[in-house]
C-alpha atoms as a PDB file:
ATOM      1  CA  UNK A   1       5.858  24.814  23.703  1.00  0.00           C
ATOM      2  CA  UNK A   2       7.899  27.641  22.302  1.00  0.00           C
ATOM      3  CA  UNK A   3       6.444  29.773  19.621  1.00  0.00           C
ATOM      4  CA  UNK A   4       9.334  30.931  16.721  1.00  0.00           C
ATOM      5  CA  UNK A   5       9.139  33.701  13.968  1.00  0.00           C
ATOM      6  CA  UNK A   6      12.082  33.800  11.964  1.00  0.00           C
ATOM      7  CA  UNK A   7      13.510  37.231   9.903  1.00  0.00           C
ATOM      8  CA  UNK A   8      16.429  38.298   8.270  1.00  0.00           C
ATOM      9  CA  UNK A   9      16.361  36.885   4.596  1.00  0.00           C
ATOM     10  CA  UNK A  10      16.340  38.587   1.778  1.00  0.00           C
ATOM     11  CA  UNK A  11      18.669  39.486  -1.385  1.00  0.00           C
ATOM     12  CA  UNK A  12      22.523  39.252  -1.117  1.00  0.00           C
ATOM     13  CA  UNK A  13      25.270  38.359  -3.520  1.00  0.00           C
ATOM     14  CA  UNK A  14      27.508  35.750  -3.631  1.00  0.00           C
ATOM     15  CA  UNK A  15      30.372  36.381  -1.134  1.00  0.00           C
ATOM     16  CA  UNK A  16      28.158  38.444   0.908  1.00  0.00           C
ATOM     17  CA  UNK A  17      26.529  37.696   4.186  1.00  0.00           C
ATOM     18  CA  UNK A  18      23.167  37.989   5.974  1.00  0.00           C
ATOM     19  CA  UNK A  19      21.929  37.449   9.665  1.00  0.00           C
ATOM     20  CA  UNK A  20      18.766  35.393  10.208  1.00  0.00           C
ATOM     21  CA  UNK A  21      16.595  35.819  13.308  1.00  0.00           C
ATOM     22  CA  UNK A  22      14.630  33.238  15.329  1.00  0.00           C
ATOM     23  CA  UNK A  23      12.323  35.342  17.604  1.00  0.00           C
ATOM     24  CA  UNK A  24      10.683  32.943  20.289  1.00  0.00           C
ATOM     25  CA  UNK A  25       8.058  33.379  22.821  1.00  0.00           C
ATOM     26  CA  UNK A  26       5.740  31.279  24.737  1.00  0.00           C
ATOM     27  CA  UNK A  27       8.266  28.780  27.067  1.00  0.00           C
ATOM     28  CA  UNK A  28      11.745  29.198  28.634  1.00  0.00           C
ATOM     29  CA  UNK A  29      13.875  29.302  25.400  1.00  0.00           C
ATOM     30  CA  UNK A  30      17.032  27.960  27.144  1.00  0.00           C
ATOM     31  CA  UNK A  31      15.386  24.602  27.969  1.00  0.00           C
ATOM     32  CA  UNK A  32      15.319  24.257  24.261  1.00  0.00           C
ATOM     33  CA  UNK A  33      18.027  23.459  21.676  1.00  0.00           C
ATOM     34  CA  UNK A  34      17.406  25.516  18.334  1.00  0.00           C
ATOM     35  CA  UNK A  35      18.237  24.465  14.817  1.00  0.00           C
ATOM     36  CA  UNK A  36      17.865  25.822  11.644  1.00  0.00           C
ATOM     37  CA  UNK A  37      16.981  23.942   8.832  1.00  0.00           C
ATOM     38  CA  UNK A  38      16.828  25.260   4.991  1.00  0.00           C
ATOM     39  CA  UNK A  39      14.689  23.996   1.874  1.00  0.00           C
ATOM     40  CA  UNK A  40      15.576  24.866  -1.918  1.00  0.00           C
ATOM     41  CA  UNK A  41      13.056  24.977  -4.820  1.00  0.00           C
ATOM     42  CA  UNK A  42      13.320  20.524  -5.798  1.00  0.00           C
ATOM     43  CA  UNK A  43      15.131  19.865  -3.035  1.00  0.00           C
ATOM     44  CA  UNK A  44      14.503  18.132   0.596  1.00  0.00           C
ATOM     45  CA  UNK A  45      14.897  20.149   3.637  1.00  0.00           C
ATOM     46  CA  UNK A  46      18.323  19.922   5.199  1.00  0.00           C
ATOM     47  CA  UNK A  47      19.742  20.259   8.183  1.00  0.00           C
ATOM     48  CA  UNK A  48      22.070  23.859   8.639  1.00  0.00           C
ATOM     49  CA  UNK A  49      22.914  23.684  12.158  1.00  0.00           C
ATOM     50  CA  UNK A  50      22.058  23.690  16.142  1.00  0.00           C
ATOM     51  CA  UNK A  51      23.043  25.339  19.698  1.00  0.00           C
ATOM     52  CA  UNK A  52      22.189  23.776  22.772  1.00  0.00           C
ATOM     53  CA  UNK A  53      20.368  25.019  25.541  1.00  0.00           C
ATOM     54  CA  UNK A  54      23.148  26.994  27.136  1.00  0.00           C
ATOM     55  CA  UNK A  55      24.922  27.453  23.916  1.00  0.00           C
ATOM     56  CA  UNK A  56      27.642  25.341  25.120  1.00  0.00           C
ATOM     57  CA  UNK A  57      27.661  23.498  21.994  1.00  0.00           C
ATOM     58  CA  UNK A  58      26.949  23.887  18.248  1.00  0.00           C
ATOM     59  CA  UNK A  59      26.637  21.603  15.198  1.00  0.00           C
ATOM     60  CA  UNK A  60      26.969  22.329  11.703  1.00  0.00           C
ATOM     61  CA  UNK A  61      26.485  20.749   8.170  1.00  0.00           C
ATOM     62  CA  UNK A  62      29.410  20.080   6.417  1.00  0.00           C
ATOM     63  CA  UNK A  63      27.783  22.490   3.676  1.00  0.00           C
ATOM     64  CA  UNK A  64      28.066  25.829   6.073  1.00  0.00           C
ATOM     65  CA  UNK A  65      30.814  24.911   8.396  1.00  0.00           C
ATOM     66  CA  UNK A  66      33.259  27.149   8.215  1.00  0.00           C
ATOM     67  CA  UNK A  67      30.964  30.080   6.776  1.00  0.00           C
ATOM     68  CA  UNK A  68      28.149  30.050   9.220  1.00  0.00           C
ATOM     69  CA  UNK A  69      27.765  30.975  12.603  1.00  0.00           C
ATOM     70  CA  UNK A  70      24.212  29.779  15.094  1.00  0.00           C
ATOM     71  CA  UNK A  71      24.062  31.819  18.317  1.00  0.00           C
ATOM     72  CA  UNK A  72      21.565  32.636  21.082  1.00  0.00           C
ATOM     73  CA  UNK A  73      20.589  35.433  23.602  1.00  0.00           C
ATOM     74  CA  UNK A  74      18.646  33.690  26.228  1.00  0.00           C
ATOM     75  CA  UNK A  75      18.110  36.576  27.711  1.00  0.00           C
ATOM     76  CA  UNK A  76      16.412  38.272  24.895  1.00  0.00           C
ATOM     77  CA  UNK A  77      14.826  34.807  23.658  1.00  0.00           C
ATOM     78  CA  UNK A  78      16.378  35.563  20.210  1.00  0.00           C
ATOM     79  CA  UNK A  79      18.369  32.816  18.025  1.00  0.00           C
ATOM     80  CA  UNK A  80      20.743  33.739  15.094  1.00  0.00           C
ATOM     81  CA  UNK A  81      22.421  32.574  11.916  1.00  0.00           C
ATOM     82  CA  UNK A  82      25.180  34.419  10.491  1.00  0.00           C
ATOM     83  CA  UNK A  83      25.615  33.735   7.503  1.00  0.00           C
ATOM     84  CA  UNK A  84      28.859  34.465   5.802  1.00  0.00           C
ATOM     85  CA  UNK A  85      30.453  34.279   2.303  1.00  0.00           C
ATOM     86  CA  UNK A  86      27.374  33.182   1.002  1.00  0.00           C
ATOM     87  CA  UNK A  87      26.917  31.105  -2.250  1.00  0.00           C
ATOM     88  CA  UNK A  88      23.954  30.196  -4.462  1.00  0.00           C
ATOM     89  CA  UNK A  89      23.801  26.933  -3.380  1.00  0.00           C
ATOM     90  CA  UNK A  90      22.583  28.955  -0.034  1.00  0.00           C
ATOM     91  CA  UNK A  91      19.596  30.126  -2.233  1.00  0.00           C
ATOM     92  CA  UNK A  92      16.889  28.318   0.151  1.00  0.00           C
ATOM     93  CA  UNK A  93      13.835  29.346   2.746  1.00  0.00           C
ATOM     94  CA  UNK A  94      15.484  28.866   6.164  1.00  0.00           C
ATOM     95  CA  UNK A  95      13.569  27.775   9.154  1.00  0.00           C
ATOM     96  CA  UNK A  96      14.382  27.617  12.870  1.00  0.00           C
ATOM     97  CA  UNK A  97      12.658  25.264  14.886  1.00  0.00           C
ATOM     98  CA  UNK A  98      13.586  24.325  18.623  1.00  0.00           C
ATOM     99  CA  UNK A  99      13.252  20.837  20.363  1.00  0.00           C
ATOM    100  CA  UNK A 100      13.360  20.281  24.339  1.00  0.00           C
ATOM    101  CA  UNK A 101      16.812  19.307  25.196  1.00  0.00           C
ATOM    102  CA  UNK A 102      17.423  15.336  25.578  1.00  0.00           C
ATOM    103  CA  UNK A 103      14.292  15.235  22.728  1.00  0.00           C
ATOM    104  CA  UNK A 104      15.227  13.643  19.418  1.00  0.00           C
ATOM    105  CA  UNK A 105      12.472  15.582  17.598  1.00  0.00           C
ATOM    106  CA  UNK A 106      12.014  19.379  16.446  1.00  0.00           C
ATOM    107  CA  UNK A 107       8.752  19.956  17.805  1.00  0.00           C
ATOM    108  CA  UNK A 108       8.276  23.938  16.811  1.00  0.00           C
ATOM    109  CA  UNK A 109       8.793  25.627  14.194  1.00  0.00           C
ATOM    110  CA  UNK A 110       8.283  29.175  12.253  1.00  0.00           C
ATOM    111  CA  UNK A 111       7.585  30.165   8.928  1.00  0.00           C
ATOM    112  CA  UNK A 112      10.620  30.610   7.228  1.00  0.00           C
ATOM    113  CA  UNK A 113      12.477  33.477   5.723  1.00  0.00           C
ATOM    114  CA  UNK A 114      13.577  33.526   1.857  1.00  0.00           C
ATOM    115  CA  UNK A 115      17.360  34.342   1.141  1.00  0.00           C
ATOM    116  CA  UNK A 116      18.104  34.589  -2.299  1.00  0.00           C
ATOM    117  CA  UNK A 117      21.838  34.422  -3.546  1.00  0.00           C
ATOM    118  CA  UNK A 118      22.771  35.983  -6.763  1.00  0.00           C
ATOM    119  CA  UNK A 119      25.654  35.820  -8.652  1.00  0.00           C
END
């Protein structure tokens, strides 16, 4: 099982961007698929989006498509979200978890990192 410490958040205004980290340790991170998942104050954690293994393929919520951006370095064991044009319905704590790939459930996840959007 992979271990995950996500960084990156913090202030930005509206229109501007941040990049979010997913450091991992403890397995081979390619075997895993990585998403990243966000939670706002009263609201129910959402999907964001999700790169494969290989980072052949990505997924994104129809909410961030367009404006967001997962990647991975296998090589460095490091996932990211670029986040672009960012608006305060953005305003969340964003998680990355990973799942095994061919799993149907995220079985690690980190802490989370705050962004804050302000207008």
């Amino acid at each position: 099982q992979v271990q995950l410490v996500a960084s990156g958040g913090g202030l930005v205004q509206a229109g501007g961007s941040l990049r979010l980290s997913c450091a991992t340790s403890g397995g081979t991170f390619s075997n895993y698929v990585m998403g990243w998942f966000r939670q706002a104050p009263g609201k129910e954690r959402e999907f964001v989006a999700l790169i494969t293994g290989s980072g052949a393929s990505t997924s994104y919520a129809d909410s961030v498509k367009g404006r967001f951006t997962i990647s991975r370095d296998n090589a460095k064991s490091i996932g990211y979200l670029q986040m672009n044009s960012l608006k305060r319905d953005d305003a969340a704590v964003y998680y990355c978890a990973a799942r095994r790939s061919g799993g149907n459930q995220y079985e690690c996840w980190g802490q989370g990192t705050q962004v804050t959007v302000s207008s």
